[in-house]
Protein backbone atom coordinates (compact mmCIF):
# COMPACT_ATOMS: atom_id res chain seq x y z
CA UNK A 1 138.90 181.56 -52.39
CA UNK A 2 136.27 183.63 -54.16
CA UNK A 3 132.85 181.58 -54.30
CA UNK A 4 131.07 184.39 -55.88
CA UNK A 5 128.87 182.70 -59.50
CA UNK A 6 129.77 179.58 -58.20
CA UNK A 7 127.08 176.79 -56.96
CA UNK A 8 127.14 175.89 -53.27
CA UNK A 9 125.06 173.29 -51.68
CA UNK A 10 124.41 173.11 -48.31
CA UNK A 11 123.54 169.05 -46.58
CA UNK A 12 121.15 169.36 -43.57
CA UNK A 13 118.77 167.41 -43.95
CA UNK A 14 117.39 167.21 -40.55
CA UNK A 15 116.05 167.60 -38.12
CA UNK A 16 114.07 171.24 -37.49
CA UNK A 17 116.51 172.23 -34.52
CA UNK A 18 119.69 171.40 -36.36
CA UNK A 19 118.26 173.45 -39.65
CA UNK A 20 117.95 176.22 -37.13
CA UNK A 21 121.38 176.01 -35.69
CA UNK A 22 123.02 175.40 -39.31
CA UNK A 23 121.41 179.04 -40.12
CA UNK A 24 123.94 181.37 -39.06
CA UNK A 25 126.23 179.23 -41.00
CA UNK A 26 124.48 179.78 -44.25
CA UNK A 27 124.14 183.44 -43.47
CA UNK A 28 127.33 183.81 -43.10
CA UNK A 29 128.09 182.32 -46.51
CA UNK A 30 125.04 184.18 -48.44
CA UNK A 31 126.83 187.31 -46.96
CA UNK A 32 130.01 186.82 -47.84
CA UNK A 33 129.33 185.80 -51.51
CA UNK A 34 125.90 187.51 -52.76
CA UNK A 35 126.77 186.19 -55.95
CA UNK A 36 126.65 182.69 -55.41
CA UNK A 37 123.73 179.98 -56.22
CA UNK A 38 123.05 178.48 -52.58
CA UNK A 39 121.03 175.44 -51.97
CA UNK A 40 120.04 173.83 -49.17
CA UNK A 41 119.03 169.95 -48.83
CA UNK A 42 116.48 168.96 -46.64
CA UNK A 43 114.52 166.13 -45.95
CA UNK A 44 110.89 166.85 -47.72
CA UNK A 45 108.84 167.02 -44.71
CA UNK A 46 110.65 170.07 -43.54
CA UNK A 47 110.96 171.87 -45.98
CA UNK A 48 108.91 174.59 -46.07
CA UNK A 49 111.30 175.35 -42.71
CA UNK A 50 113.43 177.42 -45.33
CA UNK A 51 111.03 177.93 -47.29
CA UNK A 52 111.18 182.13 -47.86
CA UNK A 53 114.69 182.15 -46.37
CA UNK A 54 116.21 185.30 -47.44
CA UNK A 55 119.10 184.79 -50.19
CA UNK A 56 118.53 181.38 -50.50
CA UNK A 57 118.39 180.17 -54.01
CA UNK A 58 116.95 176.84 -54.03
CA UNK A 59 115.73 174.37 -50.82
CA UNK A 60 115.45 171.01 -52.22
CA UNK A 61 113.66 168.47 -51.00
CA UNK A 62 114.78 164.69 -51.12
CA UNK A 63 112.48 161.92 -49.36
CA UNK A 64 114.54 159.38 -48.05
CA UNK A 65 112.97 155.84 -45.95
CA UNK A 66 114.06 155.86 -42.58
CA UNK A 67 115.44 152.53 -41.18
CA UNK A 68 113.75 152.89 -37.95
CA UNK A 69 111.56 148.98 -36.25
CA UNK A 70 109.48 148.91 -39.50
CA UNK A 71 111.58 147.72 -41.33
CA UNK A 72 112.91 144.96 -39.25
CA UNK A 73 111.29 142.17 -41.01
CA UNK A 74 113.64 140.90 -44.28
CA UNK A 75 110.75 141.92 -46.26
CA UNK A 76 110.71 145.85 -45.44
CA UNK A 77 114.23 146.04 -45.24
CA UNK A 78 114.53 145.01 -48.50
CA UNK A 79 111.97 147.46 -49.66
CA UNK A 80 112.94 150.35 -47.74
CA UNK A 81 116.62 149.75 -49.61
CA UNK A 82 115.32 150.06 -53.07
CA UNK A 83 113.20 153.54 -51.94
CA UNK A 84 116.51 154.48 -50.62
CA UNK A 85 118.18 153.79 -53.66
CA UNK A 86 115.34 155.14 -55.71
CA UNK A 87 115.48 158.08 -53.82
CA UNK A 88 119.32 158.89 -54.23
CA UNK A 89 119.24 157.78 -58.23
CA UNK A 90 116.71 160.41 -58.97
CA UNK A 91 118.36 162.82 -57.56
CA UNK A 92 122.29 162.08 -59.28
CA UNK A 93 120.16 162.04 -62.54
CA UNK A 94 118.94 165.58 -62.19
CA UNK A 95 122.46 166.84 -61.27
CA UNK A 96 124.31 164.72 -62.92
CA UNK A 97 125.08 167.53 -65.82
CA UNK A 98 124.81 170.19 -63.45
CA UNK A 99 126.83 169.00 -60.50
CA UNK A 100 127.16 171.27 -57.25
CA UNK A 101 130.83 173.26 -57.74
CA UNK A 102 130.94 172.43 -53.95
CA UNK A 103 129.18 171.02 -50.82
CA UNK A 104 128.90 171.14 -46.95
CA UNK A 105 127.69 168.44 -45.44
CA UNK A 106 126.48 169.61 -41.82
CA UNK A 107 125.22 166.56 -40.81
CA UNK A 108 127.87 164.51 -40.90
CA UNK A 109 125.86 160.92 -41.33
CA UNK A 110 126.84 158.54 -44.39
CA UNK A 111 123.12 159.12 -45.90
CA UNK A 112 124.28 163.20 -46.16
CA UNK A 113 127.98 162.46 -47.09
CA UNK A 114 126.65 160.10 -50.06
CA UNK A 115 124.32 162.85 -51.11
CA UNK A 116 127.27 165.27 -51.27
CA UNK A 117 129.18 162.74 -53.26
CA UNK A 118 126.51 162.25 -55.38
CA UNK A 119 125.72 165.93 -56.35
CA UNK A 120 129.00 167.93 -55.95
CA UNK A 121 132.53 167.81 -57.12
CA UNK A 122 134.39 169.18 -54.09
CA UNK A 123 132.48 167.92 -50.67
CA UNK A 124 133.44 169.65 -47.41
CA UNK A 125 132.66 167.88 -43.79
CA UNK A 126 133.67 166.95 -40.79
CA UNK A 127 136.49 164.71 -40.62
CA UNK A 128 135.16 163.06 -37.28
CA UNK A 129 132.08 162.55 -38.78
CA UNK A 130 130.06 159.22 -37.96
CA UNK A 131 129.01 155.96 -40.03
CA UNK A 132 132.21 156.32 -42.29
CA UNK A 133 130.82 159.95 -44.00
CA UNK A 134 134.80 160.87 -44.07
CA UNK A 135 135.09 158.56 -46.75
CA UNK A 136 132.84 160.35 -48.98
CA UNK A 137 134.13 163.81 -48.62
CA UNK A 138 137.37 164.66 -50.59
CA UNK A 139 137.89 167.49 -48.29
CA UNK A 140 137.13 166.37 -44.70
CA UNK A 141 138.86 170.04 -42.95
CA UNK A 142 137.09 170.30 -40.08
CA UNK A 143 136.85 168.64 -35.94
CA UNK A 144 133.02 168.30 -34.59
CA UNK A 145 133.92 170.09 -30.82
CA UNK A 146 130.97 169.46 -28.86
CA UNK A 147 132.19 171.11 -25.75
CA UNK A 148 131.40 174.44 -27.86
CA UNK A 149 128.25 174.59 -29.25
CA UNK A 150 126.90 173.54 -32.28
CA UNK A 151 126.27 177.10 -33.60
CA UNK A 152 130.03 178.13 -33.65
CA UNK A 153 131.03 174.92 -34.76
CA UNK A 154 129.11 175.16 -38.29
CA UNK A 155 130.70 179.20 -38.22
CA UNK A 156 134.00 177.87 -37.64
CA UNK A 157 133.83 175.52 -40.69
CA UNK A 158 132.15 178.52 -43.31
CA UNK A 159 134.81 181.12 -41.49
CA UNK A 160 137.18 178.76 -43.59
CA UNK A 161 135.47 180.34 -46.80
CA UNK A 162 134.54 183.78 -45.68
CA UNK A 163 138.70 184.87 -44.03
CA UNK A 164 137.12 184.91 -40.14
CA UNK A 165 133.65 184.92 -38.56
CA UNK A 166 130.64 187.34 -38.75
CA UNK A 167 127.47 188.75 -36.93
CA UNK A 168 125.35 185.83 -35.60
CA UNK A 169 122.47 186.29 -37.11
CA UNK A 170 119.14 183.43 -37.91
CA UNK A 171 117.17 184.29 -41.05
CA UNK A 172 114.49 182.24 -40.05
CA UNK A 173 111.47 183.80 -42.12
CA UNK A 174 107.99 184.45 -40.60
CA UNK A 175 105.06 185.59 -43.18
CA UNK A 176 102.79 187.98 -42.23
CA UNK A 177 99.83 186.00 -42.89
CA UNK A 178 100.96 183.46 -40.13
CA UNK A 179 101.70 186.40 -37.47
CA UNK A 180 98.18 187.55 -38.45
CA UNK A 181 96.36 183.77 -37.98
CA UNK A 182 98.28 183.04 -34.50
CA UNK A 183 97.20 187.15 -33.42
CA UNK A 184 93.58 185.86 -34.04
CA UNK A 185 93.86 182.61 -32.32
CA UNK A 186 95.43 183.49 -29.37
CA UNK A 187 92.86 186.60 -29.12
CA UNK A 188 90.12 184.23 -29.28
CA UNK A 189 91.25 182.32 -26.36
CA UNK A 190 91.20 185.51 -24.74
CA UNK A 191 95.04 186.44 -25.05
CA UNK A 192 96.39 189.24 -26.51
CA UNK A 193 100.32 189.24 -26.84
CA UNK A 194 100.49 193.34 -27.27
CA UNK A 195 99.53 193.62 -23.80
CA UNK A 196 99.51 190.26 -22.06
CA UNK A 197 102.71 188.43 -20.98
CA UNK A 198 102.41 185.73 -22.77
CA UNK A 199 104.46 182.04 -21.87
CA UNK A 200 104.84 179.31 -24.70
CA UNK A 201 105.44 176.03 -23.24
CA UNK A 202 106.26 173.17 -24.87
CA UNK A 203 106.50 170.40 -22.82
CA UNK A 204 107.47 166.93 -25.37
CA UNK A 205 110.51 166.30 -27.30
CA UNK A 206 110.98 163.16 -30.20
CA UNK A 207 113.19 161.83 -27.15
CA UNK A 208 110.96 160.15 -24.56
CA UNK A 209 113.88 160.47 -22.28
CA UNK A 210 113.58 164.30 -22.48
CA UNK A 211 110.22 164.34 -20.90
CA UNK A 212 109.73 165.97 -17.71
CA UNK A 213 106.85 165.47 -15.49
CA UNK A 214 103.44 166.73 -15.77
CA UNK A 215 102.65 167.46 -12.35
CA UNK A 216 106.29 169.74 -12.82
CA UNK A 217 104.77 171.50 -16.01
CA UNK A 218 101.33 171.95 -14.47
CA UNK A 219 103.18 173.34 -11.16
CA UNK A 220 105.45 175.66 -12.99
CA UNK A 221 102.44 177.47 -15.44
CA UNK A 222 100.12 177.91 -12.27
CA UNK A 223 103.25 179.54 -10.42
CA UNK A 224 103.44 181.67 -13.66
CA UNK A 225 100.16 182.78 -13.74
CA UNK A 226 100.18 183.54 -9.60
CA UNK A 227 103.58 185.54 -10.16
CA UNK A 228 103.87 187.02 -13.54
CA UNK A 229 100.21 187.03 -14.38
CA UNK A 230 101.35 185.15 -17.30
CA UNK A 231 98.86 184.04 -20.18
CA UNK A 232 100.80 179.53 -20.76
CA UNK A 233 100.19 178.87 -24.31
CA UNK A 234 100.90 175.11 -24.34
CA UNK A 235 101.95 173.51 -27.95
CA UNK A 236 103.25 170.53 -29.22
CA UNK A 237 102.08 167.77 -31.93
CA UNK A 238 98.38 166.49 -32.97
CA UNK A 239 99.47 163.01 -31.32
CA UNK A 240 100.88 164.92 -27.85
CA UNK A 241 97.46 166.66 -27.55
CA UNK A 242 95.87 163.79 -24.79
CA UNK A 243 99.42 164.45 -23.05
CA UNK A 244 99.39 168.14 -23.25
CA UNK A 245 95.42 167.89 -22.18
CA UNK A 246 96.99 165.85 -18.95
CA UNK A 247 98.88 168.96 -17.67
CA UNK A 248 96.22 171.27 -17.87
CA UNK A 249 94.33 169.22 -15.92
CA UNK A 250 96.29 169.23 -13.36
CA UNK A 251 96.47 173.14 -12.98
CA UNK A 252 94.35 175.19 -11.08
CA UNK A 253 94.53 178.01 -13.73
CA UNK A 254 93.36 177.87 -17.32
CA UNK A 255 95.89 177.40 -19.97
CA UNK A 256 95.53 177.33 -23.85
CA UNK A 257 96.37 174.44 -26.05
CA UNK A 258 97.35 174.79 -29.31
CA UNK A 259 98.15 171.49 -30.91
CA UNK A 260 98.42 170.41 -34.42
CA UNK A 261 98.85 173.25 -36.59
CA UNK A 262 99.62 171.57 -40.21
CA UNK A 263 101.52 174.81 -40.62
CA UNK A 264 104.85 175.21 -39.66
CA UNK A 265 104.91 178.93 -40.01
CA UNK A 266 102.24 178.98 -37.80
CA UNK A 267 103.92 177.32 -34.81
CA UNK A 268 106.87 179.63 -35.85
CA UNK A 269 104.75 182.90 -35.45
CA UNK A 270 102.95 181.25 -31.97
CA UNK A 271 106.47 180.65 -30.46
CA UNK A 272 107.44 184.79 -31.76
CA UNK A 273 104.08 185.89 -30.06
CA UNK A 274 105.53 184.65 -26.92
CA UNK A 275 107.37 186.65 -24.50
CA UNK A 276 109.23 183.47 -22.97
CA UNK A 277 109.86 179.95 -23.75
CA UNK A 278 109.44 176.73 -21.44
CA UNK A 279 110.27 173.63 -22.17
CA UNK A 280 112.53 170.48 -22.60
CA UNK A 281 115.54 170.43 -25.31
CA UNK A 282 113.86 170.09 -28.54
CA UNK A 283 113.01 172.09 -32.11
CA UNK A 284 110.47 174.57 -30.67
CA UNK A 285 113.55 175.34 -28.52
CA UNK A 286 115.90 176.78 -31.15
CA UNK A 287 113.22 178.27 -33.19
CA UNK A 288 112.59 180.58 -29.87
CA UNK A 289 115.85 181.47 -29.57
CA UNK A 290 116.53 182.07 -33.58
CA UNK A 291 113.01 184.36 -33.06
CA UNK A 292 115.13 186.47 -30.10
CA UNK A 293 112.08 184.31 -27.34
CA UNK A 294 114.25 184.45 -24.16
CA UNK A 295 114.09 180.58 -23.31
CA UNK A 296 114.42 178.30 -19.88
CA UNK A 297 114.87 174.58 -20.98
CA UNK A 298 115.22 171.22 -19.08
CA UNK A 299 118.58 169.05 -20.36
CA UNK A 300 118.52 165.59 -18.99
CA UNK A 301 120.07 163.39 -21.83
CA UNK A 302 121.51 165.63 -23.98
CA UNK A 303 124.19 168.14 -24.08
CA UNK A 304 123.71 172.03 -23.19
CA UNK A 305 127.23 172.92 -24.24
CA UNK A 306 126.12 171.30 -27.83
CA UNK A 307 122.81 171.80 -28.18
CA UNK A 308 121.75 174.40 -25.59
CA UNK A 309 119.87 177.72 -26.26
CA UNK A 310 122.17 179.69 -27.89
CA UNK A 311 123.38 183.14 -26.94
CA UNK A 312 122.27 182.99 -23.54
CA UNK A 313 124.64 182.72 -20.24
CA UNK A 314 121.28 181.43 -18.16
CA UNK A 315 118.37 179.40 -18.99
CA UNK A 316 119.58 176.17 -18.59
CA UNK A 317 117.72 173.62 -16.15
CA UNK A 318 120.03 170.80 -15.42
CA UNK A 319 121.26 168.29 -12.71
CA UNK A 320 124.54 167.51 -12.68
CA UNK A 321 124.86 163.45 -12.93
CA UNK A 322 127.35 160.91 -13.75
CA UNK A 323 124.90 159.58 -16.73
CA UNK A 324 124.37 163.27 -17.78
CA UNK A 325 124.46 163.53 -20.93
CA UNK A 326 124.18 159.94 -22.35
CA UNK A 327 122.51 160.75 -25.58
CA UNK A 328 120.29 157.95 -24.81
CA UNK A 329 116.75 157.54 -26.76
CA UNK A 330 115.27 155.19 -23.70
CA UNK A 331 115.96 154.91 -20.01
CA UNK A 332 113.92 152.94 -17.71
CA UNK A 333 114.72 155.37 -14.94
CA UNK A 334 115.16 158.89 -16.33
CA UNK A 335 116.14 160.17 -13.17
CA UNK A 336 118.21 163.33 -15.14
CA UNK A 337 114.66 164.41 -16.05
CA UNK A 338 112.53 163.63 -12.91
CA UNK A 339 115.76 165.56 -10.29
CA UNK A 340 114.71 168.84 -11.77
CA UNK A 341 112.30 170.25 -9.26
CA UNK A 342 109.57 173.03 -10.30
CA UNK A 343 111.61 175.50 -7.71
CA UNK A 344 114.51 175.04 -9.70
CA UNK A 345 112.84 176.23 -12.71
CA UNK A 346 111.15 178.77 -11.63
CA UNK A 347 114.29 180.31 -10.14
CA UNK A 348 115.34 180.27 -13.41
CA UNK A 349 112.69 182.09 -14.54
CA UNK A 350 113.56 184.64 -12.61
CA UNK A 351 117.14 184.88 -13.56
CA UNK A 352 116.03 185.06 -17.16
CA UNK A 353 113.33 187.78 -16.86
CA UNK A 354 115.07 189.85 -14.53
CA UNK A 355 118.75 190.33 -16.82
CA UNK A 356 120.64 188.54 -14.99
CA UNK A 357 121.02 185.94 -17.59
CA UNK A 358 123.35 188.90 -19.69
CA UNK A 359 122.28 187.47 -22.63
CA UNK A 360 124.32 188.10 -25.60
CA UNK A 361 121.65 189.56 -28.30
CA UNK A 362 120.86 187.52 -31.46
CA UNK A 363 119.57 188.95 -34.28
CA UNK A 364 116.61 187.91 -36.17
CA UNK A 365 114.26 189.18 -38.78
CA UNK A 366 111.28 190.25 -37.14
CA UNK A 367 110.01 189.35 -34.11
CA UNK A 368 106.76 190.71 -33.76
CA UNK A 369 105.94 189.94 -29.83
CA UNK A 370 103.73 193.60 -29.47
């Protein structure tokens, strides 16, 4: 199969980890066929994730209502229908002449199988896919493993395209510019990442069940500091700033907080100024690893052999229970999350810094650590 001048579309839509994890995938393709038109479909709010993305053609962005508790009342679910519908029509009319010679839907969702039904004429996918997305696919190859991760999964299925698998490799782009702001605001906070060791923590997830403690955080960063004479850069959204604030209170050594950044490049460039990553399963997560940031995360709910930080034998912080994973949004106990203990995280520290994690080396553009 030679996909060279043809048009390929790519479904992710979200979230930022998975668009992460999905880029080897697309590398792989872009590599194999530098003549194709690739475009990637994303949910509008992240786009400018790929935005820059080196030989990709296109990132479109589609805004599409998410049925989450507002719309519980008849009313809103009513209204968030016709958006969704709105949504979908607009974008079959701007295809509709110039339909997608293929598609890969990553996701795996019937919102992102629809899409790929709407705008291309042969629609790869996951034939175990969820909420009936099989049916929309014409050509539904491929088994979802998640007792491999989610990385070789997505190479497995473009390895049917490209006649066997390739160098792992996450074009996740970085400007300068964005290097050059984070340089100047960690400097200002007296930091300097050329010659300090520098620790980016980020301690909240979308998943409340993912949250560790804050006395754990705030134990952990002071240990750093006392150990490593490490510089804990904590980071997370404009809303997690009082919780964020909460930790640092709790330490006995200063720690900078860098909340709220508008600009995802920015938050990229502060994780690739960073010499390590802490912090529970989540985006920030993934974009460390895709930057070549050694990580150490906490799994409670969800599942390291999925979702874990790829291309690393350590790193993992986990406690082995019968509920572990359960993929649950809420728990009243959380007792995956609160059994990790500060020693065991620190120990992996250790393992990490000190090679014995092995890990296997991913590439990426340009990390620009100092």
């Amino acid at each position: 199969m030679d996909l060279n001048g043809k048009r390929l579309l790519i479904v992710r839509l979200s979230s930022l980890g998975d668009l992460v994890l999905v880029l080897p995938a697309f590398n792989a393709l872009r590599e194999a066929y530098p003549k194709a038109y690739i475009a990637w479909l994303v949910r509008e709010d992240l786009k400018e994730v790929l935005s820059g993305t080196p030989g990709l053609d296109e990132v479109i962005p589609v805004r599409i209502p998410s049925f989450t508790d507002k719309y519980r009342s008849p009313q809103r679910v009513l209204s968030g229908v016709v958006k969704w519908l709105r949504a979908y029509f607009e974008l079959w009319r701007r295809f509709k002449r110039d339909k997608f010679d293929m598609a890969i839907d990553f996701q795996g969702l019937f919102k992102s199988a629809v899409l790929a039904f709407l705008l291309a004429r042969d629609r790869y996918g996951f034939r175990n896919g969820k909420e009936l997305s099989p049916l929309f696919l014409n050509k539904p190859l491929f088994l979802r493993d998640k007792s491999r991760h989610a990385v070789d999964n997505y190479l497995d299925v473009v390895s049917y395209f490209t006649r066997g698998r390739r160098e792992v490799r996450f074009p996740l782009f970085v400007p300068q510019e964005a290097y050059e702001k984070m340089r100047a605001f960690l400097t200002s906070h007296g930091v300097h990442p050329g010659k300090d060791f520098v620790v980016f923590c980020a301690p909240t997830a979308r998943w409340e069940t993912k949250f560790w403690t804050q006395e754990g955080f705030a134990e952990v960063a002071d240990s750093l500091v006392e150990t490593y004479g490490a510089k804990v850069v904590f980071s997370g959204l404009a809303q997690e700033g009082p919780y964020i604030e909460g930790i640092t209170r709790l330490m006995r050594h200063k720690a900078v907080i860098a909340c709220g950044y508008t600009e995802i490049k920015d938050f990229f460039a502060l994780i690739a100024l960073s010499h390590l990553y802490i912090g529970v399963d989540s985006g920030a997560m993934h974009v460390a690893r895709a930057l070549g940031v050694p990580v150490v995360a906490l799994f409670g709910p969800s599942n390291p052999k999925w979702i874990g930080p790829y291309g690393q034998n350590r790193g993992v912080v986990r406690v082995a229970l019968p509920c572990s994973p359960c993929n649950k949004r809420r728990c009243l106990q959380r007792t995956c999350m609160e059994a990790i203990t500060p020693r065991m995280v620190l120990k992996e520290v250790e393992e990490v810094l000190t090679g014995r994690d092995a890990t296997m080396q991913v590439d990426c553009l340009h990390p620009e650590r100092g």
